[in-house]
PDB file of N, CA and C in Angstrom:
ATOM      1  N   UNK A   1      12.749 -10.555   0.537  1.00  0.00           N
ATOM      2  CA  UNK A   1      11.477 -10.669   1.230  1.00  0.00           C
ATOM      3  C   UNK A   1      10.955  -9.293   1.638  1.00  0.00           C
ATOM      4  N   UNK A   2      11.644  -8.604   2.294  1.00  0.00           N
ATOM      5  CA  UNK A   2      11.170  -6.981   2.743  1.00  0.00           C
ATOM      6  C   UNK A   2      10.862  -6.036   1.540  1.00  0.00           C
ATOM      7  N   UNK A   3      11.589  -6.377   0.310  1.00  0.00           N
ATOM      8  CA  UNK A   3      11.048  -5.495  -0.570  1.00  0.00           C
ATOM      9  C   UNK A   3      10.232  -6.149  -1.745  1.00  0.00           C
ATOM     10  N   UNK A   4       9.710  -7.052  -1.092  1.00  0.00           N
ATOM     11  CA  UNK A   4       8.487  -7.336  -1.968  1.00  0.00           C
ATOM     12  C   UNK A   4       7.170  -6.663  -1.257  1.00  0.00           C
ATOM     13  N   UNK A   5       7.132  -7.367   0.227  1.00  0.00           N
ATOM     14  CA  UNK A   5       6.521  -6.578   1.111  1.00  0.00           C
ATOM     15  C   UNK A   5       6.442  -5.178   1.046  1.00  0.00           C
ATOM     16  N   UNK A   6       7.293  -4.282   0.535  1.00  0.00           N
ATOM     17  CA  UNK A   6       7.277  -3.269   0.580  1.00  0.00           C
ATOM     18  C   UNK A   6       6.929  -2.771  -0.405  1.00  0.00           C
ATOM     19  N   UNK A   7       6.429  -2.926  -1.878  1.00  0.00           N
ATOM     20  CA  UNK A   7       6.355  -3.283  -2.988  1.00  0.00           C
ATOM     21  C   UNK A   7       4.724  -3.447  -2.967  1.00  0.00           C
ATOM     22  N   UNK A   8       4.407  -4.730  -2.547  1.00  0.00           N
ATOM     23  CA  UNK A   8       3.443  -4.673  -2.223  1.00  0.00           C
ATOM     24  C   UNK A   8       2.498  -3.434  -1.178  1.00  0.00           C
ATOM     25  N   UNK A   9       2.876  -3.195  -0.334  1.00  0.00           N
ATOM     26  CA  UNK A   9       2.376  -1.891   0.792  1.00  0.00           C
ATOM     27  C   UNK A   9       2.272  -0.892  -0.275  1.00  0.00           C
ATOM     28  N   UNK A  10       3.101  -0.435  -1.119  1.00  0.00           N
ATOM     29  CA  UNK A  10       2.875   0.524  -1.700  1.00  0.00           C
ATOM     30  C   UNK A  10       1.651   0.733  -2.705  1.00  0.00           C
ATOM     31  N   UNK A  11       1.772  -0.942  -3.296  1.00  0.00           N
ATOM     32  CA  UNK A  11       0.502  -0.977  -4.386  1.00  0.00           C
ATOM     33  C   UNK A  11      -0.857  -1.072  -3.520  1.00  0.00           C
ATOM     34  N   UNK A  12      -0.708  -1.495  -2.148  1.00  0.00           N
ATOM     35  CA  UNK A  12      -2.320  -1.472  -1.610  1.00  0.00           C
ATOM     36  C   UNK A  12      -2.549  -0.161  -0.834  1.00  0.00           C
ATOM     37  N   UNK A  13      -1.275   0.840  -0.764  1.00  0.00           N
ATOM     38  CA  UNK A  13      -1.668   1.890  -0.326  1.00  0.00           C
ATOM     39  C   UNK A  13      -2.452   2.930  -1.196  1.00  0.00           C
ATOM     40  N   UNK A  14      -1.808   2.582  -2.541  1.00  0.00           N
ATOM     41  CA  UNK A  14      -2.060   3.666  -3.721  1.00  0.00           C
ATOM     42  C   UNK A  14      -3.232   3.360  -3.945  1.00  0.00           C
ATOM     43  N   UNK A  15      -3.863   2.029  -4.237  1.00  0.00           N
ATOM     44  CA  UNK A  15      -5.436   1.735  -4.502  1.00  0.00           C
ATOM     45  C   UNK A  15      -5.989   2.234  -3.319  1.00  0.00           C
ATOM     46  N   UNK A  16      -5.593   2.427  -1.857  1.00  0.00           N
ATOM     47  CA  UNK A  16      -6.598   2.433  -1.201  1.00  0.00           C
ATOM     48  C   UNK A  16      -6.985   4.304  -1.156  1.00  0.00           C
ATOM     49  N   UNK A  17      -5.966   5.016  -1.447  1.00  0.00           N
ATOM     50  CA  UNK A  17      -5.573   5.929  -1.678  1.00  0.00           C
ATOM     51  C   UNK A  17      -6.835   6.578  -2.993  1.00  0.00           C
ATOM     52  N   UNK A  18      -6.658   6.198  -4.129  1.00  0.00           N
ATOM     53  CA  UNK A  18      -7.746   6.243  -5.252  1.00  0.00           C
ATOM     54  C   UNK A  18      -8.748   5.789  -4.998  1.00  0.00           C
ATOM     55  N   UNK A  19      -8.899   4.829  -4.153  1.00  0.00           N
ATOM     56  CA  UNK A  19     -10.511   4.174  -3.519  1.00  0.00           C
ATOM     57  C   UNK A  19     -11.246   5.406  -2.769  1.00  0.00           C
ATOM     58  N   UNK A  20     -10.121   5.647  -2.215  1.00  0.00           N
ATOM     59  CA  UNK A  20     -11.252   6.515  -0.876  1.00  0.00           C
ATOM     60  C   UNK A  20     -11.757   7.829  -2.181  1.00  0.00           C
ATOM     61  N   UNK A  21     -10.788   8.294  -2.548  1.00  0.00           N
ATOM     62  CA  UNK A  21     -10.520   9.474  -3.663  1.00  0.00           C
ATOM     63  C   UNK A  21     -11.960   9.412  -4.238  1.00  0.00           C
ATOM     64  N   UNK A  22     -12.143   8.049  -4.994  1.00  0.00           N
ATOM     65  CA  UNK A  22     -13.654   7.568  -5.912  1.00  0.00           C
ATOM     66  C   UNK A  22     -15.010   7.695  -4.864  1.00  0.00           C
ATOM     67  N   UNK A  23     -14.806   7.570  -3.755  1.00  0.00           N
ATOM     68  CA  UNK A  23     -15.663   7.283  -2.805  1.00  0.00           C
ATOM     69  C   UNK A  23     -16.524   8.644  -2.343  1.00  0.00           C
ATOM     70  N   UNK A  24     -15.442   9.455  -2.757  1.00  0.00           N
ATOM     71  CA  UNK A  24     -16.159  11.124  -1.787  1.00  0.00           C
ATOM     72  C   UNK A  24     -15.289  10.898  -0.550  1.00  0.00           C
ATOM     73  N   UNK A  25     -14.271  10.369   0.262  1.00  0.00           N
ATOM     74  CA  UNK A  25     -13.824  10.411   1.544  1.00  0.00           C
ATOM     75  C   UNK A  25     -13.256  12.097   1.653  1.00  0.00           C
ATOM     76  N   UNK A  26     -13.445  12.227   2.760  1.00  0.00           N
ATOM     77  CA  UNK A  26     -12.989  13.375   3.156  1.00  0.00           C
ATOM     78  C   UNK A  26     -10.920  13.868   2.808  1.00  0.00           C
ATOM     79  N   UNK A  27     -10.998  14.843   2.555  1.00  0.00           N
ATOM     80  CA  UNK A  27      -9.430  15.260   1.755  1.00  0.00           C
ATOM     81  C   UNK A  27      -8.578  14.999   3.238  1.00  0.00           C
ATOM     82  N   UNK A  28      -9.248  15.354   4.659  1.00  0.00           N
ATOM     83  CA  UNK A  28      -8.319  14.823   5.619  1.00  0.00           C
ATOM     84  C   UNK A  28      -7.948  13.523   5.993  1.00  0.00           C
ATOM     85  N   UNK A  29      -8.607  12.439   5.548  1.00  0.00           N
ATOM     86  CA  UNK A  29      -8.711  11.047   5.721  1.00  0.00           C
ATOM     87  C   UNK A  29      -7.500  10.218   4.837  1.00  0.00           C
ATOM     88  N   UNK A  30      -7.779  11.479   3.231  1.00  0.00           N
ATOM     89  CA  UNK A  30      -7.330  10.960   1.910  1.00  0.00           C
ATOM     90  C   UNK A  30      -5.436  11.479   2.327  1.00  0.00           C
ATOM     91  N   UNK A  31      -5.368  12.494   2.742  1.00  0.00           N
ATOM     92  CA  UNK A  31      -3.677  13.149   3.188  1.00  0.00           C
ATOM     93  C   UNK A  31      -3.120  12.233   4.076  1.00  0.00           C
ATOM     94  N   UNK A  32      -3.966  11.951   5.370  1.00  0.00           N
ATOM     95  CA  UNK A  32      -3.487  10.907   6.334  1.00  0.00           C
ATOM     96  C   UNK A  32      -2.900   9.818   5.600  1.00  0.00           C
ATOM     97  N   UNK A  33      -3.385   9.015   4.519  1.00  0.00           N
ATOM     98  CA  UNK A  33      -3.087   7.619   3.732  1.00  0.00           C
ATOM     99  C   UNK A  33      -2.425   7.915   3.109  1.00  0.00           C
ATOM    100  N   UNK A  34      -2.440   8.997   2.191  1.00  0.00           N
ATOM    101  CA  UNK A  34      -0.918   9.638   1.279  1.00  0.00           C
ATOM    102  C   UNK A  34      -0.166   9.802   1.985  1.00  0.00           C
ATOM    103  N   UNK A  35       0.035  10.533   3.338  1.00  0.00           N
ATOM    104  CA  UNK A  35       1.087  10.730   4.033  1.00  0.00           C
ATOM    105  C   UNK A  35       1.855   9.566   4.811  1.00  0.00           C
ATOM    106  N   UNK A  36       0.956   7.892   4.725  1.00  0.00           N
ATOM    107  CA  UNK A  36       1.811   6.976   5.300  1.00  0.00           C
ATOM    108  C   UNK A  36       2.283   6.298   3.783  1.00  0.00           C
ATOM    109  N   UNK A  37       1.944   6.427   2.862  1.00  0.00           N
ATOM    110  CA  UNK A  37       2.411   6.103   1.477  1.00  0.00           C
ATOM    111  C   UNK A  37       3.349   7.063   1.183  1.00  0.00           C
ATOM    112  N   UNK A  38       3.461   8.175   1.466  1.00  0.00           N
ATOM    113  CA  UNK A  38       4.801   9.291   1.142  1.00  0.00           C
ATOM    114  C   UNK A  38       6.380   8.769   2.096  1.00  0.00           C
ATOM    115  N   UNK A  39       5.665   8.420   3.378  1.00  0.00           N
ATOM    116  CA  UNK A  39       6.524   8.146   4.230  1.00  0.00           C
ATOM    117  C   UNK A  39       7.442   6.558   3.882  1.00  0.00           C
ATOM    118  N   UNK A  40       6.203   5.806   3.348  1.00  0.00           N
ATOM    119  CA  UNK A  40       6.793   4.572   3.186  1.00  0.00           C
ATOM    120  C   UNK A  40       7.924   4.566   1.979  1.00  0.00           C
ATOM    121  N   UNK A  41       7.674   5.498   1.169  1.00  0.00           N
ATOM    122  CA  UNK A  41       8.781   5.666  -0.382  1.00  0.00           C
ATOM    123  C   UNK A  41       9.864   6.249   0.422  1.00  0.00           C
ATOM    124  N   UNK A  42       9.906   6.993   1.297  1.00  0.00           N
ATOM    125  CA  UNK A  42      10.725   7.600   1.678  1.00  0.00           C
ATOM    126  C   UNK A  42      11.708   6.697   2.421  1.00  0.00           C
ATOM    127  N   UNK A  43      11.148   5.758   2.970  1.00  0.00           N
ATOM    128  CA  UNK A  43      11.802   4.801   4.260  1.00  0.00           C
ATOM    129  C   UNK A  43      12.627   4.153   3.662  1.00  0.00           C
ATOM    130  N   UNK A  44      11.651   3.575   2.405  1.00  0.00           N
ATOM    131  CA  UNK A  44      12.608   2.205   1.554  1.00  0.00           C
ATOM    132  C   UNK A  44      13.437   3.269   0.537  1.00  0.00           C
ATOM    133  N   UNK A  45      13.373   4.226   0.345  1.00  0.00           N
ATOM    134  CA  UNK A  45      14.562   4.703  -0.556  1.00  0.00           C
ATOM    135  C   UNK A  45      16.049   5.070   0.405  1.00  0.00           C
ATOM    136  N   UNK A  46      15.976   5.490   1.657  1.00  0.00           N
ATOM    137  CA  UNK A  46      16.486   6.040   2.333  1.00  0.00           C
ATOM    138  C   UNK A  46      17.188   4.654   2.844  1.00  0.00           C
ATOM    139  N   UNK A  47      16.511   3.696   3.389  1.00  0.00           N
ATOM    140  CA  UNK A  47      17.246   2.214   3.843  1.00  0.00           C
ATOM    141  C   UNK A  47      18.092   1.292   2.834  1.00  0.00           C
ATOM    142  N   UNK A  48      17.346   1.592   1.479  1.00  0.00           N
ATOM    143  CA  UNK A  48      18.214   1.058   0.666  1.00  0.00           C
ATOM    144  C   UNK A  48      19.368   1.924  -0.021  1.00  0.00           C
ATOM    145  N   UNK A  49      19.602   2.858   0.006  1.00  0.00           N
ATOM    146  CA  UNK A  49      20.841   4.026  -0.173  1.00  0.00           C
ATOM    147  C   UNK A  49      21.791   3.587   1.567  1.00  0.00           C
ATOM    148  N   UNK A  50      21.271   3.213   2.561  1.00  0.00           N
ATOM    149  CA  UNK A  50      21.898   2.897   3.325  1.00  0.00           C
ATOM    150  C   UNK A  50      22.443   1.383   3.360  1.00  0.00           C
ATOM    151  N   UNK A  51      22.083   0.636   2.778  1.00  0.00           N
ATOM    152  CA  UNK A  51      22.439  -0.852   3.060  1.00  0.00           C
ATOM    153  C   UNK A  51      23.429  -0.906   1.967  1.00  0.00           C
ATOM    154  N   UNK A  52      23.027   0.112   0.869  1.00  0.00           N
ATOM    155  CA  UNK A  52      23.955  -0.257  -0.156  1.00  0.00           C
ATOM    156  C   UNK A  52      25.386   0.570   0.071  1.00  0.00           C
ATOM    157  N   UNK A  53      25.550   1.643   0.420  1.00  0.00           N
ATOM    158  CA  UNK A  53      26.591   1.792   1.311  1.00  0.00           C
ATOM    159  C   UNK A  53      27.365   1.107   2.144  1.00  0.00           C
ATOM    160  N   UNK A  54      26.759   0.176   2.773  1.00  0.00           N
ATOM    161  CA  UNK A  54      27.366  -0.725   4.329  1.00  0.00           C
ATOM    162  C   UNK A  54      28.343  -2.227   3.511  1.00  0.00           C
ATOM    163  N   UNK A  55      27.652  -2.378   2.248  1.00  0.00           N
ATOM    164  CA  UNK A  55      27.875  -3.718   1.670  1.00  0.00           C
ATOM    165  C   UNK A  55      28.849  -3.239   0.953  1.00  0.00           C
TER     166      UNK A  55
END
């Protein structure tokens, strides 16, 4: 369940990410949304290198 969710977050971050991109949004608006999409790859790679350890 969490990594579908998470799976998903990533694919509506990346469109929203190329949306703003198509739009003209400002490059500080566009880093802010990459930077919670950078963070989120980071979370689920880092939690799942940890769970798979514990098991």
């Amino acid at each position: 369940m969490g990594s579908t969710i998470n799976r998903v977050l990533v694919y509506a971050l990346s469109i929203l990410v190329l949306a703003l991109g198509f739009m003209g949004a400002g490059i500080t608006i566009i880093l802010m949304v990459s930077s919670l999409l950078l963070l989120e790859l980071v979370l689920a790679i880092g939690l799942s290198n940890y769970y798979t350890k514990r098991m």
